[in-house]
PDB file of N, CA and C in Angstrom:
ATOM      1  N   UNK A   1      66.978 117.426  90.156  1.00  0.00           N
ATOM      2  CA  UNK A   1      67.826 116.248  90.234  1.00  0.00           C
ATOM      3  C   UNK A   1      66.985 115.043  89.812  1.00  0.00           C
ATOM      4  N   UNK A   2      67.462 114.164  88.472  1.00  0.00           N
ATOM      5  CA  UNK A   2      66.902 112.907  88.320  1.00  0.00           C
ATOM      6  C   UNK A   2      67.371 111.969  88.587  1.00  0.00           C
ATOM      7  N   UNK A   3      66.917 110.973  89.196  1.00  0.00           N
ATOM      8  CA  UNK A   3      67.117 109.435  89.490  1.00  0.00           C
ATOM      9  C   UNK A   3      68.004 108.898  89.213  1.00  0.00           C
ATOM     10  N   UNK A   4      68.211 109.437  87.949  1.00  0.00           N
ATOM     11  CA  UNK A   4      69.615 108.832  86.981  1.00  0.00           C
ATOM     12  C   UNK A   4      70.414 109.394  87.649  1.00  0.00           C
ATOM     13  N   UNK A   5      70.671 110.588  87.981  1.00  0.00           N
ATOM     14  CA  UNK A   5      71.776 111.087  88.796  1.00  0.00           C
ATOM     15  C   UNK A   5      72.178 110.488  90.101  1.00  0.00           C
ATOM     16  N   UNK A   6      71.113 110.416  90.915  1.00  0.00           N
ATOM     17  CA  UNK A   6      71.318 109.722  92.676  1.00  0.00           C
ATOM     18  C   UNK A   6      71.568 108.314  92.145  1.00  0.00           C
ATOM     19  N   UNK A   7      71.121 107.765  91.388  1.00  0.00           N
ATOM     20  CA  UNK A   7      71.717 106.277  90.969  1.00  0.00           C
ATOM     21  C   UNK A   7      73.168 106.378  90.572  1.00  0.00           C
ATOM     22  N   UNK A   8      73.503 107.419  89.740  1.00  0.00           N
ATOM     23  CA  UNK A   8      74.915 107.988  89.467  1.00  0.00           C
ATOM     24  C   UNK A   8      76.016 108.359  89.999  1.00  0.00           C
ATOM     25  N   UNK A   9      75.355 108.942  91.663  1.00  0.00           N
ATOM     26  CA  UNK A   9      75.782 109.150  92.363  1.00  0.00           C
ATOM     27  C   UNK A   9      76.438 107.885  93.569  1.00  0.00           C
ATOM     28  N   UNK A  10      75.409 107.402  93.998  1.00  0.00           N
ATOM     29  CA  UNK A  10      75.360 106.565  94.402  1.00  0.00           C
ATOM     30  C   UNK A  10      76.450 105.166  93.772  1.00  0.00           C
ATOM     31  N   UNK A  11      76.568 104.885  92.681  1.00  0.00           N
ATOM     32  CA  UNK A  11      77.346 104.220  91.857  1.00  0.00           C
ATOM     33  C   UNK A  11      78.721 104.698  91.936  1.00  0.00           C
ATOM     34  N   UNK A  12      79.156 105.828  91.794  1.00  0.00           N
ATOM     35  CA  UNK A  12      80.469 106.389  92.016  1.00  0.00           C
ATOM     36  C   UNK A  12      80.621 106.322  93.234  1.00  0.00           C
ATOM     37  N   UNK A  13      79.762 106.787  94.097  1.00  0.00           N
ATOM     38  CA  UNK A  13      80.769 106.439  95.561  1.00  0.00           C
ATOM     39  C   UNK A  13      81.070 105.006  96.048  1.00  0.00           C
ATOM     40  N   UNK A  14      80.313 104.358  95.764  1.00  0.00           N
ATOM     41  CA  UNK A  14      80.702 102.987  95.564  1.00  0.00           C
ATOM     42  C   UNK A  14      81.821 102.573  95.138  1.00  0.00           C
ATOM     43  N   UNK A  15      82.497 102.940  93.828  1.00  0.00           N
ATOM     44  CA  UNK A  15      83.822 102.812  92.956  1.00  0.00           C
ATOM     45  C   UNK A  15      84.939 103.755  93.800  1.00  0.00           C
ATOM     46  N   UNK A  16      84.357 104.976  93.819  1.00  0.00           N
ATOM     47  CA  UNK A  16      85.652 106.097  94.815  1.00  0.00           C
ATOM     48  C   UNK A  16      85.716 105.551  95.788  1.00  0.00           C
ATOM     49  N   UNK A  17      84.532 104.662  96.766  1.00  0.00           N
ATOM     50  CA  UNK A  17      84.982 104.428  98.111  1.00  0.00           C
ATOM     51  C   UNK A  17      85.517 102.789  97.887  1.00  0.00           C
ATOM     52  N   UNK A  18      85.701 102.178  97.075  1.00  0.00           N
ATOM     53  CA  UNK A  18      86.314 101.110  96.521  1.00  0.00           C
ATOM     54  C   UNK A  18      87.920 101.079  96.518  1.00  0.00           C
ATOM     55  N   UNK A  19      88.109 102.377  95.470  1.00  0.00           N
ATOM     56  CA  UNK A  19      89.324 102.880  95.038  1.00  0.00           C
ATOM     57  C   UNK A  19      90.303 103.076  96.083  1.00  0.00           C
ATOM     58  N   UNK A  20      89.152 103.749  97.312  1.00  0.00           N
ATOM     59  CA  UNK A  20      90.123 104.107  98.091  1.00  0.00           C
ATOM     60  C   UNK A  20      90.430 103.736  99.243  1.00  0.00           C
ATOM     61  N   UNK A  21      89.804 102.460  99.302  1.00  0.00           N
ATOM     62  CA  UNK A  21      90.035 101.358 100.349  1.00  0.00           C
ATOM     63  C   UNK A  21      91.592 100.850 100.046  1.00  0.00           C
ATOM     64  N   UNK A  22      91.275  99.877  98.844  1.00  0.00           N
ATOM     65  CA  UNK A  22      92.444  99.470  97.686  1.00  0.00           C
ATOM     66  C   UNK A  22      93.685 100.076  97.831  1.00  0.00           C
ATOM     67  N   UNK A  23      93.765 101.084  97.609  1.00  0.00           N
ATOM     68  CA  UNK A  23      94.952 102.210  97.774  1.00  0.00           C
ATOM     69  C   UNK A  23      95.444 102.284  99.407  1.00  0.00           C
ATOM     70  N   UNK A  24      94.523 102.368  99.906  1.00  0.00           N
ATOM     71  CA  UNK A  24      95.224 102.676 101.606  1.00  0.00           C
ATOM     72  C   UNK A  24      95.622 101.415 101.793  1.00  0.00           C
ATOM     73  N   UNK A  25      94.824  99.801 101.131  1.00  0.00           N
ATOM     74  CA  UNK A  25      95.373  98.369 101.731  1.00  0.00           C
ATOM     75  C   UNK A  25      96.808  98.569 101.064  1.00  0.00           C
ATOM     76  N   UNK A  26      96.897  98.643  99.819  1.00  0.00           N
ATOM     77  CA  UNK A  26      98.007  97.773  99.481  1.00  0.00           C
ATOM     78  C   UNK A  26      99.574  98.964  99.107  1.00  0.00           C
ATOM     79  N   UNK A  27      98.650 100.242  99.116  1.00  0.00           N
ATOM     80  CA  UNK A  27     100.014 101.573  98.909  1.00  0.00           C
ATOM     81  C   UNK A  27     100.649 101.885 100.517  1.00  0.00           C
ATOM     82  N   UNK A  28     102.097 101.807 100.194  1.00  0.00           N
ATOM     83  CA  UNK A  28     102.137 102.697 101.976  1.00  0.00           C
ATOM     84  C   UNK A  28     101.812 104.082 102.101  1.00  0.00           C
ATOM     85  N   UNK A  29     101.796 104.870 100.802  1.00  0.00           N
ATOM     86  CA  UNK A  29     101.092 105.919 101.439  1.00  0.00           C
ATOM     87  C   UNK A  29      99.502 106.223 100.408  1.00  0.00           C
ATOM     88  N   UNK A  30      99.123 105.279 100.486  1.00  0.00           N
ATOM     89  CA  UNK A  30      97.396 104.915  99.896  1.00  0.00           C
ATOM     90  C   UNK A  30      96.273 106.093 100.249  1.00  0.00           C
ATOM     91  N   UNK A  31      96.785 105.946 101.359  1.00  0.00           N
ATOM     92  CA  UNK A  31      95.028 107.334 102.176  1.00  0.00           C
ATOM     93  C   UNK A  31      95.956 108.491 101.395  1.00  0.00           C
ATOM     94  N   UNK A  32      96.813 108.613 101.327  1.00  0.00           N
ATOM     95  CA  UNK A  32      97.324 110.126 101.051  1.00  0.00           C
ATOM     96  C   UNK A  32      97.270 109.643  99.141  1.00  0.00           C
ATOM     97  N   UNK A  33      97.655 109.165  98.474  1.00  0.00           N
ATOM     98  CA  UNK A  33      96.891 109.090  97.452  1.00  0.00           C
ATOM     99  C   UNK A  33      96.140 109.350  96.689  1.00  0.00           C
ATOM    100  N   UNK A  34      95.010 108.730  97.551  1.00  0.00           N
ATOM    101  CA  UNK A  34      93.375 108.503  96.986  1.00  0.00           C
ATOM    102  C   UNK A  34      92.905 109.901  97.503  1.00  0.00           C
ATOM    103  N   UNK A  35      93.557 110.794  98.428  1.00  0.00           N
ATOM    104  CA  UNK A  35      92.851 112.140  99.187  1.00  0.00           C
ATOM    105  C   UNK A  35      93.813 112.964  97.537  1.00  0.00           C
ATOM    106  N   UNK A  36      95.012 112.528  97.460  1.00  0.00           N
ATOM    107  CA  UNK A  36      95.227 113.671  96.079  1.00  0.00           C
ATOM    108  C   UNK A  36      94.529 113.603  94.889  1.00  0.00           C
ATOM    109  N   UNK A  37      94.279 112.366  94.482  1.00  0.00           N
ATOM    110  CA  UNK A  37      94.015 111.951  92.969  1.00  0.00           C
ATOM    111  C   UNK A  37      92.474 112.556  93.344  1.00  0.00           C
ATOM    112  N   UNK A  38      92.034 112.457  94.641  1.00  0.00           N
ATOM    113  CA  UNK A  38      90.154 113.021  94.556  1.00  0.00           C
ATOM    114  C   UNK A  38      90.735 114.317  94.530  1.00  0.00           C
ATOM    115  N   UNK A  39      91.447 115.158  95.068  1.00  0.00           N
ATOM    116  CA  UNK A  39      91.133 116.759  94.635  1.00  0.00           C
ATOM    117  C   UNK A  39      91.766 116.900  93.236  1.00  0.00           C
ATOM    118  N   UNK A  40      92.862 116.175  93.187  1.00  0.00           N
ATOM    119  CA  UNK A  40      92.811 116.387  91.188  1.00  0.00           C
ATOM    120  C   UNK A  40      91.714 116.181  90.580  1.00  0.00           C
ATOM    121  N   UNK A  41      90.863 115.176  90.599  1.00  0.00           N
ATOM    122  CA  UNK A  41      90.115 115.077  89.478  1.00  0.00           C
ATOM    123  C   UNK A  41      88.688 116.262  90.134  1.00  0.00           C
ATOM    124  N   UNK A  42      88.683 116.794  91.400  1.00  0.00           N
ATOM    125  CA  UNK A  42      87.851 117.746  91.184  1.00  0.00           C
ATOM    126  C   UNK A  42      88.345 119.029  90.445  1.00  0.00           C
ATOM    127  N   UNK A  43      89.223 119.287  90.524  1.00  0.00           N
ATOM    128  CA  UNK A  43      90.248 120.294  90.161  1.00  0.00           C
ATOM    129  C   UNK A  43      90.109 120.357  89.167  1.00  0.00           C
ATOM    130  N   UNK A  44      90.147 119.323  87.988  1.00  0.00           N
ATOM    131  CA  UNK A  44      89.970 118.827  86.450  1.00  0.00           C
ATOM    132  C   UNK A  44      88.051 119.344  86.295  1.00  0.00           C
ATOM    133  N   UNK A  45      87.422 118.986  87.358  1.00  0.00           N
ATOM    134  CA  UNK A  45      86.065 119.218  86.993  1.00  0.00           C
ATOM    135  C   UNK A  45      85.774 120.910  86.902  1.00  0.00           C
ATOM    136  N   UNK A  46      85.911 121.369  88.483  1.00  0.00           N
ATOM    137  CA  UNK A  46      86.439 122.688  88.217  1.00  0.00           C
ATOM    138  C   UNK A  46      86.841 123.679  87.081  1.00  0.00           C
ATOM    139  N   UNK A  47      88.027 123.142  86.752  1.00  0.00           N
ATOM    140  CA  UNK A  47      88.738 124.030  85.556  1.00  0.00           C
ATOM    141  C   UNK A  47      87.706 123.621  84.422  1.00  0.00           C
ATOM    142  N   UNK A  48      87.152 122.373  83.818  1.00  0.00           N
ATOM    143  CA  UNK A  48      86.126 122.397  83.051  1.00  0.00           C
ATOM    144  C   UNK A  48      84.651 122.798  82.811  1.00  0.00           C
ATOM    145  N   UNK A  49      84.275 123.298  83.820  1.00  0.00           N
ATOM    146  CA  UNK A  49      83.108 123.633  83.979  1.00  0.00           C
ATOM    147  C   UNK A  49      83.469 125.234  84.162  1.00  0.00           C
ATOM    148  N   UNK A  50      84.320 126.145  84.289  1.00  0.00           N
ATOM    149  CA  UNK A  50      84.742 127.453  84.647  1.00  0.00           C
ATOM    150  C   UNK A  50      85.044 127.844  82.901  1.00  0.00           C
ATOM    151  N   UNK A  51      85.829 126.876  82.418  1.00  0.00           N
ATOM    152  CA  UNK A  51      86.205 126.899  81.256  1.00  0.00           C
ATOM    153  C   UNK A  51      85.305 127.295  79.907  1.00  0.00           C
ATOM    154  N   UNK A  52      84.094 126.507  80.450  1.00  0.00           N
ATOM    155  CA  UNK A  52      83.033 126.683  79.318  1.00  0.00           C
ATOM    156  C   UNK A  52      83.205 125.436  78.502  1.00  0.00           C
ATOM    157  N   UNK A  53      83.856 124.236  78.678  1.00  0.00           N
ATOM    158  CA  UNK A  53      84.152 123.105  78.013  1.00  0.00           C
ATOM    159  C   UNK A  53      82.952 122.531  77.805  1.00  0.00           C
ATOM    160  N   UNK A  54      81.619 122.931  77.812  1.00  0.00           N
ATOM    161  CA  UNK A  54      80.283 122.196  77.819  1.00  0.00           C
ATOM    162  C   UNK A  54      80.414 120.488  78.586  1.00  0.00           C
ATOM    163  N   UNK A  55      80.780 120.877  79.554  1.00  0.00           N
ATOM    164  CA  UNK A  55      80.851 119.418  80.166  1.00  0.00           C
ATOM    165  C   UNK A  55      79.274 119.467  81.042  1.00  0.00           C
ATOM    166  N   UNK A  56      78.404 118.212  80.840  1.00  0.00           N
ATOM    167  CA  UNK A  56      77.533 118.072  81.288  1.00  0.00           C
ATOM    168  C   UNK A  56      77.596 117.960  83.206  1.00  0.00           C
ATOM    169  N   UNK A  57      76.691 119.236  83.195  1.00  0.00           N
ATOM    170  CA  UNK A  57      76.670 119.334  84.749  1.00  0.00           C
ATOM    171  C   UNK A  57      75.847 117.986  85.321  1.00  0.00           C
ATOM    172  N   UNK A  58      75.146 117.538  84.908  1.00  0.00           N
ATOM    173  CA  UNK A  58      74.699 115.931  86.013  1.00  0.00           C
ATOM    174  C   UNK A  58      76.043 115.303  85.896  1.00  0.00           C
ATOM    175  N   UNK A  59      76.743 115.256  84.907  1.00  0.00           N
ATOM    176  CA  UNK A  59      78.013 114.258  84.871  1.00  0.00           C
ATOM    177  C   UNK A  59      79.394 115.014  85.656  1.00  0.00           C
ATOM    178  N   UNK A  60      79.204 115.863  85.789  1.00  0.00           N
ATOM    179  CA  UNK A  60      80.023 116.882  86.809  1.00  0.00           C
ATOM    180  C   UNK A  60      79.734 116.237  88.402  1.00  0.00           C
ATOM    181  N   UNK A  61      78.543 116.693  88.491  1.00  0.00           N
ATOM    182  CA  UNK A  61      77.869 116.483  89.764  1.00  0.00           C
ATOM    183  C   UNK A  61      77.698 114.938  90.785  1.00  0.00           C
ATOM    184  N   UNK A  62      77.729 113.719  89.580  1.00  0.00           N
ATOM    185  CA  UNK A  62      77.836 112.488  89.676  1.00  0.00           C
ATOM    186  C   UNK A  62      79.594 112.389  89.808  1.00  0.00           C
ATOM    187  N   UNK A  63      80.562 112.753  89.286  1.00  0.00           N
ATOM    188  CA  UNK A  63      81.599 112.391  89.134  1.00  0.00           C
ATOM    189  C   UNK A  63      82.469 113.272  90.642  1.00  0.00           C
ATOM    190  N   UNK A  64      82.097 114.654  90.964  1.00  0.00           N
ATOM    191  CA  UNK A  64      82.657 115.038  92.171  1.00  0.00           C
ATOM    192  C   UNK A  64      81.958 114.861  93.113  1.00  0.00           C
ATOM    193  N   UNK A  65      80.537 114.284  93.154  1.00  0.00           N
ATOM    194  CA  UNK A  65      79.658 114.206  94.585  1.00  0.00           C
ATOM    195  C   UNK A  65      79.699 112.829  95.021  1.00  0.00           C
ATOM    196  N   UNK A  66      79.830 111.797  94.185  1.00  0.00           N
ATOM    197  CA  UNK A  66      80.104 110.574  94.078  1.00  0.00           C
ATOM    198  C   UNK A  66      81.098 109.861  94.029  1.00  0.00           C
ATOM    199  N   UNK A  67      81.879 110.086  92.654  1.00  0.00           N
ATOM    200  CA  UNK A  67      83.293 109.113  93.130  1.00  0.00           C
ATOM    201  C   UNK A  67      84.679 109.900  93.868  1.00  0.00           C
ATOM    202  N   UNK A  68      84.501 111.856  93.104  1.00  0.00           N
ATOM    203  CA  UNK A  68      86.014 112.139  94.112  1.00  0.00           C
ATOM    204  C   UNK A  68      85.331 112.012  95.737  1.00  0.00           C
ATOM    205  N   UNK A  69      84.140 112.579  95.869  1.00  0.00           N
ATOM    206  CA  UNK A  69      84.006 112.778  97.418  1.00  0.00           C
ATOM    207  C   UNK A  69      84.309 111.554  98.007  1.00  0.00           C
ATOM    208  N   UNK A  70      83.661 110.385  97.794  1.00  0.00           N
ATOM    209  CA  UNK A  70      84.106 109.179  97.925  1.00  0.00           C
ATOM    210  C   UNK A  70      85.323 108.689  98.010  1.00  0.00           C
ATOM    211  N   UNK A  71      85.832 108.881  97.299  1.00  0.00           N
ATOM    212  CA  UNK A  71      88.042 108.557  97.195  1.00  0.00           C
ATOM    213  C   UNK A  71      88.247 109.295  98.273  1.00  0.00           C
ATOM    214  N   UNK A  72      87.921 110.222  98.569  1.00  0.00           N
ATOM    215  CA  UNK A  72      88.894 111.327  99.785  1.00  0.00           C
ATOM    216  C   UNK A  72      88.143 110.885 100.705  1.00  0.00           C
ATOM    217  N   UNK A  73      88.567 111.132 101.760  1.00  0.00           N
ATOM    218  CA  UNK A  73      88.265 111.431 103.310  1.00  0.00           C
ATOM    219  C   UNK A  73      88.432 111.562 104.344  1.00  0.00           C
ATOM    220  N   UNK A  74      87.885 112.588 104.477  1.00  0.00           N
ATOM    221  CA  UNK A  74      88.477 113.457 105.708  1.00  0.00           C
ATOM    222  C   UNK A  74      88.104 112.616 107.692  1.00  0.00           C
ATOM    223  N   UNK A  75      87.580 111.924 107.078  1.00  0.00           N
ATOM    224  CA  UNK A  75      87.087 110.905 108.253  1.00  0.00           C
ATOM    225  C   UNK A  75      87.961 110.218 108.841  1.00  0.00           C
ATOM    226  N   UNK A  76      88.787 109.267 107.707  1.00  0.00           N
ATOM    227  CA  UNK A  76      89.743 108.323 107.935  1.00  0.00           C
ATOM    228  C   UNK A  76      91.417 109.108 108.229  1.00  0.00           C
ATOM    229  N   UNK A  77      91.220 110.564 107.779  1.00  0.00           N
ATOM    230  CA  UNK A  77      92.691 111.187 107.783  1.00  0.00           C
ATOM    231  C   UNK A  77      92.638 111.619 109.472  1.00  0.00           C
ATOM    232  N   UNK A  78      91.593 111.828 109.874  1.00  0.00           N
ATOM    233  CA  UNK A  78      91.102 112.731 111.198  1.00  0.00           C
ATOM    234  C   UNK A  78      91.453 111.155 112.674  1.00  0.00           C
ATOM    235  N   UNK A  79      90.610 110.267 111.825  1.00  0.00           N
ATOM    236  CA  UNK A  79      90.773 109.151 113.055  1.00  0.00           C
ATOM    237  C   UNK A  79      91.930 108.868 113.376  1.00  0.00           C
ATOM    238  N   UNK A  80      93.047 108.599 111.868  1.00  0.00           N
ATOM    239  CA  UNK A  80      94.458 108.590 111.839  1.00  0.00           C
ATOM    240  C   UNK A  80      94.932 109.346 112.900  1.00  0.00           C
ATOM    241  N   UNK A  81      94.986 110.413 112.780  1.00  0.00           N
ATOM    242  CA  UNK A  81      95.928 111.621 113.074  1.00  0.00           C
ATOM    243  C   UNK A  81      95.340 111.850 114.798  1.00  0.00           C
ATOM    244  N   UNK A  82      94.078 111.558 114.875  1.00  0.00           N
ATOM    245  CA  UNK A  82      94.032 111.162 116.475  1.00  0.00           C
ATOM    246  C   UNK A  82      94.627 110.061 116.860  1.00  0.00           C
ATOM    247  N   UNK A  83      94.296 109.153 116.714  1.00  0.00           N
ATOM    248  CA  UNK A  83      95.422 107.655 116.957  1.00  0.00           C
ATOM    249  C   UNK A  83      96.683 108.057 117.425  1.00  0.00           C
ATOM    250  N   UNK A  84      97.522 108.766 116.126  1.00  0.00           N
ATOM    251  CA  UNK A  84      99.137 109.179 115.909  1.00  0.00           C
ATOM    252  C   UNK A  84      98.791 109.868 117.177  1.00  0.00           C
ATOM    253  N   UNK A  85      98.049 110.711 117.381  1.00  0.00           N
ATOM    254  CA  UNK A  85      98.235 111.919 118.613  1.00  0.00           C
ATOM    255  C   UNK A  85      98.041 111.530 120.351  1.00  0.00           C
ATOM    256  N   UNK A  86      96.960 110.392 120.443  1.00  0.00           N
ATOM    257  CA  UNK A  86      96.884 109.854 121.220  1.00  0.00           C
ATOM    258  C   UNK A  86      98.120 109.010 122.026  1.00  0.00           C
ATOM    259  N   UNK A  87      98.986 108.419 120.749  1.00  0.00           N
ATOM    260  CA  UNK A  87      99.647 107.511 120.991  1.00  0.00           C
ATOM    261  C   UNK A  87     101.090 108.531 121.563  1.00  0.00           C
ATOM    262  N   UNK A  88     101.107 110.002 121.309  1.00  0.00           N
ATOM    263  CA  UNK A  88     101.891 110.078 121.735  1.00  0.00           C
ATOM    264  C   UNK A  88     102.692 110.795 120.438  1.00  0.00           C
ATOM    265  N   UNK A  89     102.403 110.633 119.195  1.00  0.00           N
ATOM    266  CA  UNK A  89     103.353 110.874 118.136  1.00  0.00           C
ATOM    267  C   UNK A  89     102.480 112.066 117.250  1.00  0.00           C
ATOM    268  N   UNK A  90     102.876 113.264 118.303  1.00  0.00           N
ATOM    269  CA  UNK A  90     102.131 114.762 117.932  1.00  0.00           C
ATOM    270  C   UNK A  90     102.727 115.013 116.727  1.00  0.00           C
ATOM    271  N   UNK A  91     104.177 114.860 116.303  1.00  0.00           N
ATOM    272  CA  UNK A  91     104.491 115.612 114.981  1.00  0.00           C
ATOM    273  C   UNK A  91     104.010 114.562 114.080  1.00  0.00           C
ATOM    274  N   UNK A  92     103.497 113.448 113.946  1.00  0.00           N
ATOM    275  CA  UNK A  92     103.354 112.480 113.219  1.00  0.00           C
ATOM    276  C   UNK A  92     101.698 112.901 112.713  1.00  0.00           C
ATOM    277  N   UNK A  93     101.300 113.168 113.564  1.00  0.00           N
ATOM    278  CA  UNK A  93      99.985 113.498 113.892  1.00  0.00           C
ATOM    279  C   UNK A  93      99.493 114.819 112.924  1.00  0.00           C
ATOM    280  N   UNK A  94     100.524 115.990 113.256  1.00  0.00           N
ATOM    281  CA  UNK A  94     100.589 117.381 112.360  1.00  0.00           C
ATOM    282  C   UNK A  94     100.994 116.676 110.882  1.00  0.00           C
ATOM    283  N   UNK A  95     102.169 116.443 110.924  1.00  0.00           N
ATOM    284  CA  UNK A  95     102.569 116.081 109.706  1.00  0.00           C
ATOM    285  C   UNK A  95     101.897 114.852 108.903  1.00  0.00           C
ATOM    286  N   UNK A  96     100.869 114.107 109.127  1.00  0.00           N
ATOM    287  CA  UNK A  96      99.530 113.698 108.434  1.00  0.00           C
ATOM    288  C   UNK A  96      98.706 114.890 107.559  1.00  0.00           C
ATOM    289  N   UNK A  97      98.359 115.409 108.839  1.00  0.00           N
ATOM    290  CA  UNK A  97      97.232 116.902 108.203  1.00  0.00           C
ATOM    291  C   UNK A  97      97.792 117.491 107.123  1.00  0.00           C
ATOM    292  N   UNK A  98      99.441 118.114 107.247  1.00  0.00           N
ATOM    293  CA  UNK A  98      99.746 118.843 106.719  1.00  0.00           C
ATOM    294  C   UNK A  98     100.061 118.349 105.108  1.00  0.00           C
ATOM    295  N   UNK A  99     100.568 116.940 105.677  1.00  0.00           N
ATOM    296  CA  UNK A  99     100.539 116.180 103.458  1.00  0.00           C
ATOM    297  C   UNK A  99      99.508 116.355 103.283  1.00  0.00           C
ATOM    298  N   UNK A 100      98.479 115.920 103.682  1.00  0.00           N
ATOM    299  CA  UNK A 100      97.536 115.698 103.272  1.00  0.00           C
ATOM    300  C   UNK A 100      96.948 117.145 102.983  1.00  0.00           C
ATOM    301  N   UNK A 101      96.496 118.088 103.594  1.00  0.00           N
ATOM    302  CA  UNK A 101      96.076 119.400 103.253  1.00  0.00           C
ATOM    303  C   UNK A 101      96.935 120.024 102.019  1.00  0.00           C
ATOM    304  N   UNK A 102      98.345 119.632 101.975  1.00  0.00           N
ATOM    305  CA  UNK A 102      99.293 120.152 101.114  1.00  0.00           C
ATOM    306  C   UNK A 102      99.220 119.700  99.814  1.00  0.00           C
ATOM    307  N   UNK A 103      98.971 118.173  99.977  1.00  0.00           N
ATOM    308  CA  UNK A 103      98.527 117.588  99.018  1.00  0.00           C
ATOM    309  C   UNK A 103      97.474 117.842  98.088  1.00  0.00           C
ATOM    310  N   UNK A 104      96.320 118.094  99.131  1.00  0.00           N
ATOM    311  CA  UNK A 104      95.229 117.694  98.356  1.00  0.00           C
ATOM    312  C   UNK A 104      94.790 119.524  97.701  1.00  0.00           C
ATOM    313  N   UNK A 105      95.660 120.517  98.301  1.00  0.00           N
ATOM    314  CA  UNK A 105      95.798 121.639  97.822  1.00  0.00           C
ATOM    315  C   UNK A 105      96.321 121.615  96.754  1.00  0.00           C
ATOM    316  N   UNK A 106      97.581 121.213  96.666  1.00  0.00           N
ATOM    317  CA  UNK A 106      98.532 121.100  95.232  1.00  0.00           C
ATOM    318  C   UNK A 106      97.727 120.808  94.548  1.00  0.00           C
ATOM    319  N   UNK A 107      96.922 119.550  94.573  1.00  0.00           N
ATOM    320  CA  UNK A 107      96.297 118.456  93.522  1.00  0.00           C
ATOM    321  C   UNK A 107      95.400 119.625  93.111  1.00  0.00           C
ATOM    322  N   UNK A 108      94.750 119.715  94.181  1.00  0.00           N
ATOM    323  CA  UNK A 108      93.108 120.541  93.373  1.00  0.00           C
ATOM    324  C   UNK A 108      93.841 121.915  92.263  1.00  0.00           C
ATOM    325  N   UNK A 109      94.223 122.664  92.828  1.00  0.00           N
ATOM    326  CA  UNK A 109      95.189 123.639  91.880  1.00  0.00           C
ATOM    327  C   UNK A 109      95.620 123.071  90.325  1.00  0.00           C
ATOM    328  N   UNK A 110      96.249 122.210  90.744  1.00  0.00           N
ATOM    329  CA  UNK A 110      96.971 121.743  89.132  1.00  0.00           C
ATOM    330  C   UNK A 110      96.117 120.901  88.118  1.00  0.00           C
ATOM    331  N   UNK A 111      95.289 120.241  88.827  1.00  0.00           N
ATOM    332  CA  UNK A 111      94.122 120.006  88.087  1.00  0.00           C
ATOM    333  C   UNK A 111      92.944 121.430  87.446  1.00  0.00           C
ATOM    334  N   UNK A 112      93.017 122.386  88.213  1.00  0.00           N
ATOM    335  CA  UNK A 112      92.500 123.222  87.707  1.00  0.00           C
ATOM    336  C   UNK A 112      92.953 123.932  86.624  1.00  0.00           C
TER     337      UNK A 112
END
């Protein structure tokens, strides 16, 4: 791993975790979003690198370790869905996980 990469890295999560602030402020359904469009575009990396498309693996590695991991997260879907559950609103709570898992399943698939 070179420098250029963890700088690469580092730089994309910056932009993915940008992206996906942005999206949860101003979309009503933003976190669910930014959790699909990150397993699409791993999905897209995936299918290209399986493919044999000569896609450069540092630029693979910078682009899903950095900006999709960054866009998604499983942090902010988890705190959610305790909140919803705490508060009392269990199916609200399931039915978070489940777009979101459903989602971000679909996405990664069809990107592949």
């Amino acid at each position: 791993m070179t420098a250029a990469v963890v700088l690469g890295i580092a730089v994309g999560g910056a932009f993915g975790a940008a992206v996906r602030y942005l999206l949860d402020r101003y979309l009503p359904a933003g976190l669910l979003a930014a959790n699909a469009l990150g397993c699409f575009g791993a999905g897209i990396l995936y299918g290209l690198l399986v493919s044999g498309s000569g896609l450069d693996e540092q630029l693979a590695t910078v682009l899903a370790v950095g900006v999709f991991s960054a866009l998604t997260t499983f942090a902010t879907v988890s705190l959610r869905s305790a909140l919803l559950w705490l508060d009392g609103r269990r199916w609200a709570a399931v039915g978070m996980w489940a777009a979101h898992a459903g989602a971000g399943l679909g996405a990664a698939m069809l990107g592949s």
